[in-house]
C-alpha atoms as a PDB file:
ATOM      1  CA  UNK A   1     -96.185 -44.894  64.017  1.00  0.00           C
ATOM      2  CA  UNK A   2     -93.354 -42.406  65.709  1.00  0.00           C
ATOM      3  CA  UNK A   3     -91.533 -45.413  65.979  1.00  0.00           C
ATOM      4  CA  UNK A   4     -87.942 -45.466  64.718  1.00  0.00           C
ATOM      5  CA  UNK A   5     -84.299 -48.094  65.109  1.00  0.00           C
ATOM      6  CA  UNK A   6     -80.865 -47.391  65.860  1.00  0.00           C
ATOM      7  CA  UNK A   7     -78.355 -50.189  63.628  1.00  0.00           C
ATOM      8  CA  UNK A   8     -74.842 -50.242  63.412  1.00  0.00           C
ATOM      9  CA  UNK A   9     -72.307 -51.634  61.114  1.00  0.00           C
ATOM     10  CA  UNK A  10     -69.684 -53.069  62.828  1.00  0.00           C
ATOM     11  CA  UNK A  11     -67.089 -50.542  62.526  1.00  0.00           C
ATOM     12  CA  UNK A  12     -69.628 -47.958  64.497  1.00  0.00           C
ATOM     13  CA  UNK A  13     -71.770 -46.652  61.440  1.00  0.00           C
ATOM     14  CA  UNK A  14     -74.832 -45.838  62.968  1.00  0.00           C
ATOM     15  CA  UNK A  15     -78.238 -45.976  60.681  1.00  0.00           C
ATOM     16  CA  UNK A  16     -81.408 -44.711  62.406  1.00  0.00           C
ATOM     17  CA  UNK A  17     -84.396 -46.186  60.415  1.00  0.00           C
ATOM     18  CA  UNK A  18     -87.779 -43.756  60.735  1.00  0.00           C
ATOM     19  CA  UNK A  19     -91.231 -44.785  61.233  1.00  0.00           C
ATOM     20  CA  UNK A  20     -92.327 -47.143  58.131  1.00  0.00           C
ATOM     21  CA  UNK A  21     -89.154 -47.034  56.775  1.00  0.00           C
ATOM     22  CA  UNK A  22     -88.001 -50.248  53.930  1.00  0.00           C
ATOM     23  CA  UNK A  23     -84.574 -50.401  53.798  1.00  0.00           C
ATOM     24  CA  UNK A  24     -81.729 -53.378  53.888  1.00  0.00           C
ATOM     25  CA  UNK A  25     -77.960 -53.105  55.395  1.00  0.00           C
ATOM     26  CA  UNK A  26     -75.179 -55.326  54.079  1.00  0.00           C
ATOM     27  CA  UNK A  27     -71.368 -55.137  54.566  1.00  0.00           C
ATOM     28  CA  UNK A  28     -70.733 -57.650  52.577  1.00  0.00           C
ATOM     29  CA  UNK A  29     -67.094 -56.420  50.762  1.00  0.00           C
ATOM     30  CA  UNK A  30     -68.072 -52.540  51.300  1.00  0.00           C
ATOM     31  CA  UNK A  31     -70.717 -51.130  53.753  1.00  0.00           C
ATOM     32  CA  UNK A  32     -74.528 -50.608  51.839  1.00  0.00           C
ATOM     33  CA  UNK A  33     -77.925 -49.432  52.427  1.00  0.00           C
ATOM     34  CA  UNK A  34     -81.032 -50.460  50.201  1.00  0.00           C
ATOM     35  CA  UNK A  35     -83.608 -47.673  50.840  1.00  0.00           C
ATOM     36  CA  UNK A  36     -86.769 -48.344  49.060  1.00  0.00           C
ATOM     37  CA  UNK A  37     -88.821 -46.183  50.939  1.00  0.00           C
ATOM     38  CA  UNK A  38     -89.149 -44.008  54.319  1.00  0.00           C
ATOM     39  CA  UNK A  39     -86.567 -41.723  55.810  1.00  0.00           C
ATOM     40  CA  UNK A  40     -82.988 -42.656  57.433  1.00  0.00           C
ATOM     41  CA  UNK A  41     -80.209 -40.511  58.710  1.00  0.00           C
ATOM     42  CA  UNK A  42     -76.561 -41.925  58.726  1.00  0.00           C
ATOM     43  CA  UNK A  43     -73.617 -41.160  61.304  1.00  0.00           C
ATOM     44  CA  UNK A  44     -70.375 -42.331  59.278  1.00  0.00           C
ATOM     45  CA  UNK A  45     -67.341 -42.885  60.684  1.00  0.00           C
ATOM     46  CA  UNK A  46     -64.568 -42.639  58.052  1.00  0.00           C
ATOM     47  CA  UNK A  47     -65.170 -45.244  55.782  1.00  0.00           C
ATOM     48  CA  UNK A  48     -61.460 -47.523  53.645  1.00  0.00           C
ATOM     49  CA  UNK A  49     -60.035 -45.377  51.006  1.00  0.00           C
ATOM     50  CA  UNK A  50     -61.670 -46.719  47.351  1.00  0.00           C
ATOM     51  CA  UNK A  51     -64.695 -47.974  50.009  1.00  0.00           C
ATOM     52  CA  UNK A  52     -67.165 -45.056  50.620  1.00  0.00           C
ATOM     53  CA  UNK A  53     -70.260 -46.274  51.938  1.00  0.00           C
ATOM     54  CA  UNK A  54     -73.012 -46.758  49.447  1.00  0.00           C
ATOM     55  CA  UNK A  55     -76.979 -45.716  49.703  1.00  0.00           C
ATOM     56  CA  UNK A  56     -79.168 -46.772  46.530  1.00  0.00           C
ATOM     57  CA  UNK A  57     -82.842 -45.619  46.504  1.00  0.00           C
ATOM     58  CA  UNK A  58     -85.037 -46.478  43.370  1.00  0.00           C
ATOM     59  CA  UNK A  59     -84.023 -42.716  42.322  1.00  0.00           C
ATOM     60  CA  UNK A  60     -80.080 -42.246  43.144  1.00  0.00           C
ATOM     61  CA  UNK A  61     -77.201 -43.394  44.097  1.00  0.00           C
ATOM     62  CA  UNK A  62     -75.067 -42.107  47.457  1.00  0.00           C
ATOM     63  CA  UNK A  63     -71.463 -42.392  48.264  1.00  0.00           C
ATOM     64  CA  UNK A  64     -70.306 -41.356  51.780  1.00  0.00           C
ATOM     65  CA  UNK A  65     -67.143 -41.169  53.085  1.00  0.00           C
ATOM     66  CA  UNK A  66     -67.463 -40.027  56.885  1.00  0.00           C
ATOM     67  CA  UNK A  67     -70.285 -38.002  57.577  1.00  0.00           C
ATOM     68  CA  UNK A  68     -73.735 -37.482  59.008  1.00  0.00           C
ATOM     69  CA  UNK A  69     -76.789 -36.898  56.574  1.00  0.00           C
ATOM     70  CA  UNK A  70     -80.824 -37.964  56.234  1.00  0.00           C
ATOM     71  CA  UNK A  71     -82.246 -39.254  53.058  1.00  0.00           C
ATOM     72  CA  UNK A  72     -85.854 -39.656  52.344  1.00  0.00           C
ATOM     73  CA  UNK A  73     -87.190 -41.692  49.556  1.00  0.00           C
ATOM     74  CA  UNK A  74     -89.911 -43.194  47.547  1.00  0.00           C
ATOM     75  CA  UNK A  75     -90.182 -44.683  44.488  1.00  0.00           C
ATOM     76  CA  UNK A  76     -90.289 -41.018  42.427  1.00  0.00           C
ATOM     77  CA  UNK A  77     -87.540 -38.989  44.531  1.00  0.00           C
ATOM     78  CA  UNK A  78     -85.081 -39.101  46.804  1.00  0.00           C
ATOM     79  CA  UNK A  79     -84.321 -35.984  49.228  1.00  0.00           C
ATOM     80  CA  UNK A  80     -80.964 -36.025  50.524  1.00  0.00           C
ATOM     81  CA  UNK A  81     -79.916 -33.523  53.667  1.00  0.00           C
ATOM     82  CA  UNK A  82     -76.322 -33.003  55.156  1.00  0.00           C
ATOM     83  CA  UNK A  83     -75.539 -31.780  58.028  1.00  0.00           C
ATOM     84  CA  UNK A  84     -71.748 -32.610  58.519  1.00  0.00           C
ATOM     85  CA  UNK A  85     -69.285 -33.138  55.772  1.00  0.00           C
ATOM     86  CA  UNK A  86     -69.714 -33.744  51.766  1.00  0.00           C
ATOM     87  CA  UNK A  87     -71.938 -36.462  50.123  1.00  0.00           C
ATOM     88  CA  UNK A  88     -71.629 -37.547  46.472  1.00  0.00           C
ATOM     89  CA  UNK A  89     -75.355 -37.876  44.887  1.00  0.00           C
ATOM     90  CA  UNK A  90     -75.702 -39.048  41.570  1.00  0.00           C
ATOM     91  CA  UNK A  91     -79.062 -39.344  39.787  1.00  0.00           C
ATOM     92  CA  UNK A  92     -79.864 -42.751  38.142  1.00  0.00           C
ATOM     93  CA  UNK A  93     -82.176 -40.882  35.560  1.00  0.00           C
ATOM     94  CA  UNK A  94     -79.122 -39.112  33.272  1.00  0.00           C
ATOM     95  CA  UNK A  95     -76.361 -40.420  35.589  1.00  0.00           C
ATOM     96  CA  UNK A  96     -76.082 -36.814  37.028  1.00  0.00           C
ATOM     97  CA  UNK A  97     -73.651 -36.674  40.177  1.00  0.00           C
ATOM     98  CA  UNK A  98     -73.294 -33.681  42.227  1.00  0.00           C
ATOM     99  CA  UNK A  99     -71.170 -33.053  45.936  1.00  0.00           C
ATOM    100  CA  UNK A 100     -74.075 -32.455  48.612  1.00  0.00           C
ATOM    101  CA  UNK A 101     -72.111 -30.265  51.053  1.00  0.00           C
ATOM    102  CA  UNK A 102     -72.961 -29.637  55.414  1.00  0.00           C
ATOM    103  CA  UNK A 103     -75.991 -27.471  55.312  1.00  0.00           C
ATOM    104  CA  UNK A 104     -77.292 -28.209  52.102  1.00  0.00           C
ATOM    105  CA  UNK A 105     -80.149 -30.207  50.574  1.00  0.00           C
END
């Protein structure tokens, strides 16, 4: 408990993991998290054009260019908070996307 891990991709994406926190990193083709449940916050560098880094949660979908944000998640929501930059959300319910800019939740 209070415990938390830094990862990075290889190109200096940094993912810090919170206490309890279920998630998977791949970078297979383009750069992905899996978050199934728990809370991480992202520090992207500028991702390929056409390869935005992807988050899935049971709830919604994320694409992230460059940018630093926190998403929280379980298997009923998914609360996403930016601090820097813009973040695509799209919600897998009715396929609903909206642009998450700095500041916002």
């Amino acid at each position: 408990e209070g415990a938390s891990a830094l990862l990075r991709f290889t190109d200096g994406t940094q993912v810090t993991l919170g206490s309890g926190t279920q998630a998977s990193l791949s970078e297979e083709g383009q750069r992905r998290v899996r978050l199934d449940a728990g809370t991480i916050t992202l520090r992207v560098v500028p991702q390929p054009s056409g390869k935005p880094l992807l988050v899935h949660t049971p709830t919604a979908s994320i694409e992230v260019q460059g940018t630093m944000f926190s998403v929280s998640a379980n298997s009923e929501q998914t609360t996403l908070r930016v601090q820097e930059g813009s973040v695509l959300l799209s919600r897998l319910a009715d396929d609903t996307s909206v642009a998450v800019p700095a500041q916002h939740a």
